[in-house]
C-alpha atoms as a PDB file:
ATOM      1  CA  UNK A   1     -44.719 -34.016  -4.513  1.00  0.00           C
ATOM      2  CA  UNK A   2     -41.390 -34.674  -5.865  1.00  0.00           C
ATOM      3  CA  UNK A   3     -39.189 -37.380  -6.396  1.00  0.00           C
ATOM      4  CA  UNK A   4     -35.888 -37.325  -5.150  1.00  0.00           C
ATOM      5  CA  UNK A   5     -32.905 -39.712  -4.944  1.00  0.00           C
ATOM      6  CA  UNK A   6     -30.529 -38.275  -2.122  1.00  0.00           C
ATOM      7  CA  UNK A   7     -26.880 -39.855  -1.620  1.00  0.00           C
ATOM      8  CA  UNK A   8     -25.336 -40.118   1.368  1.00  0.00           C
ATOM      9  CA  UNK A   9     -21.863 -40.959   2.359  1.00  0.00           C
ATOM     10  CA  UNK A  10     -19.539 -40.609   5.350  1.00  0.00           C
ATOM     11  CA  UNK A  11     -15.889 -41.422   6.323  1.00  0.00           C
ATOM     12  CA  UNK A  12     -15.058 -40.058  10.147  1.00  0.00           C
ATOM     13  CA  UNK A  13     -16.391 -41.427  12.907  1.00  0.00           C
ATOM     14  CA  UNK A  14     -19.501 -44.397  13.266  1.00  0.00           C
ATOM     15  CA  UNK A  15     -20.572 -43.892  10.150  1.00  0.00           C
ATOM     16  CA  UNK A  16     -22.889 -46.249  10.252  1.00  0.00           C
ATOM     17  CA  UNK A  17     -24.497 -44.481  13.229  1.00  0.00           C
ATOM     18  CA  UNK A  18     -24.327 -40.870  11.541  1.00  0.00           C
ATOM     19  CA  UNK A  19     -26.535 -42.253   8.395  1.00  0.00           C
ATOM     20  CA  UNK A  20     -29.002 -43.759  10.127  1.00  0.00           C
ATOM     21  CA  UNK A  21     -29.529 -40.597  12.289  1.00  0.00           C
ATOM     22  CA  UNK A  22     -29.388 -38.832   8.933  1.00  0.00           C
ATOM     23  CA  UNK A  23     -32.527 -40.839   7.653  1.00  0.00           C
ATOM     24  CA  UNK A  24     -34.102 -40.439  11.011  1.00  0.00           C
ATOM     25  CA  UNK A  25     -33.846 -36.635  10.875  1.00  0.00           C
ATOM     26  CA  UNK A  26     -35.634 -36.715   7.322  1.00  0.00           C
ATOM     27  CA  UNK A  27     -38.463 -39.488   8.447  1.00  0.00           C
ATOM     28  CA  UNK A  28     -39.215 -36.540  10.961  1.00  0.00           C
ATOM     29  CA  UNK A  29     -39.857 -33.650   8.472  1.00  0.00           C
ATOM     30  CA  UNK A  30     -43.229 -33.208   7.554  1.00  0.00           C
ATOM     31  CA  UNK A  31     -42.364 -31.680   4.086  1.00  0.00           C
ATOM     32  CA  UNK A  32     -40.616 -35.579   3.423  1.00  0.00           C
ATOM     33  CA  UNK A  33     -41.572 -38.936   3.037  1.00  0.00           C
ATOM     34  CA  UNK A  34     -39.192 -41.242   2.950  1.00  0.00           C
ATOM     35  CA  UNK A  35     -39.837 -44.178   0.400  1.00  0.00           C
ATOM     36  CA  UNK A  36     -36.732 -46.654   0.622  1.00  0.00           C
ATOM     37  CA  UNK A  37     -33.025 -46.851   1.677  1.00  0.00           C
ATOM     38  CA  UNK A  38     -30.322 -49.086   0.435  1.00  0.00           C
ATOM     39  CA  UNK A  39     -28.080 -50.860   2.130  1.00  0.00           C
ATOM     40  CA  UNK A  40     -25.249 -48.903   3.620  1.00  0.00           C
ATOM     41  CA  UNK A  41     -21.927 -49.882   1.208  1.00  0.00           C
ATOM     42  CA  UNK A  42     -18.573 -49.495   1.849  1.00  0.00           C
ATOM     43  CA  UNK A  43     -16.115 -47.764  -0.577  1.00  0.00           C
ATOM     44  CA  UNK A  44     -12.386 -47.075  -1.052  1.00  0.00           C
ATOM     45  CA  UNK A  45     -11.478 -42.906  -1.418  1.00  0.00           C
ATOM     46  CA  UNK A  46     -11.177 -41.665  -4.492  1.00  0.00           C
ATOM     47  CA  UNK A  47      -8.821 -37.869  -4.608  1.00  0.00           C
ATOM     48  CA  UNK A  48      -8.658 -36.110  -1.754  1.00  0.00           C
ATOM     49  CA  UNK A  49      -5.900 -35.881   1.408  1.00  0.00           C
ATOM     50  CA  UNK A  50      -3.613 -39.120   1.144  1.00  0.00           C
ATOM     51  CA  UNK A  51      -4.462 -42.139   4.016  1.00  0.00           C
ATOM     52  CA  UNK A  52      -8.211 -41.209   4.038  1.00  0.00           C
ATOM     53  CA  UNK A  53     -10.512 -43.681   6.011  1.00  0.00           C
ATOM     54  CA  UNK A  54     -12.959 -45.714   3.707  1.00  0.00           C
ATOM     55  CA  UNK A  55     -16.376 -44.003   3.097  1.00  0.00           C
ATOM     56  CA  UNK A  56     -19.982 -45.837   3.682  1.00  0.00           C
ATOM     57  CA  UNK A  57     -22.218 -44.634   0.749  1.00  0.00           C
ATOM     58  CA  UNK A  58     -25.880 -45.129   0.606  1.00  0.00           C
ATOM     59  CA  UNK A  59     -28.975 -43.499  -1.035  1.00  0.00           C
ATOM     60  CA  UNK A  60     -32.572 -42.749  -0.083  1.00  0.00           C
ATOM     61  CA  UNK A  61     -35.600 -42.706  -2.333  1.00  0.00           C
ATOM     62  CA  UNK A  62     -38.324 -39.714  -1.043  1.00  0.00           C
ATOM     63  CA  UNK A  63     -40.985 -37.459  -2.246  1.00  0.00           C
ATOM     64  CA  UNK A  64     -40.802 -34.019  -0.790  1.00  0.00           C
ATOM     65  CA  UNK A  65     -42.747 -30.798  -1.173  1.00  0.00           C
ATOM     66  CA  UNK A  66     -39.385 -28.766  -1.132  1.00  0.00           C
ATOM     67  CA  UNK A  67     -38.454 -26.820  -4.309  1.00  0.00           C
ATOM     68  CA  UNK A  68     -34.760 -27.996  -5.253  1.00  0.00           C
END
């Protein structure tokens, strides 16, 4: 297996919500295993269309049989 570091980040909607189904969806896969997940941290835009909604970054550690 390989070692991975994914980030994750959204800014519409519960964002909260649609990260932890995100990590849910991966715990399911057999070709996965997810190791760890950091906390869930809020961050200002950087670029992008002006009045943009704060984003809620996080990353999770896995191992996965997938090629990159």
């Amino acid at each position: 297996m390989t070692r991975c570091l994914l980030g994750i980040g959204s800014n519409l909607g519960d964002r909260a919500a649609q990260m932890t189904a995100a990590v849910a969806q991966l715990r399911e896969r057999s070709e996965l295993s997810v190791l760890a997940v950091s906390d869930w941290t809020e961050t200002a835009p950087v670029g992008g269309p002006d009045k943009q909604l704060a984003y809620l970054n996080g990353a999770i550690l896995l191992d996965t049989d997938l090629p990159a």
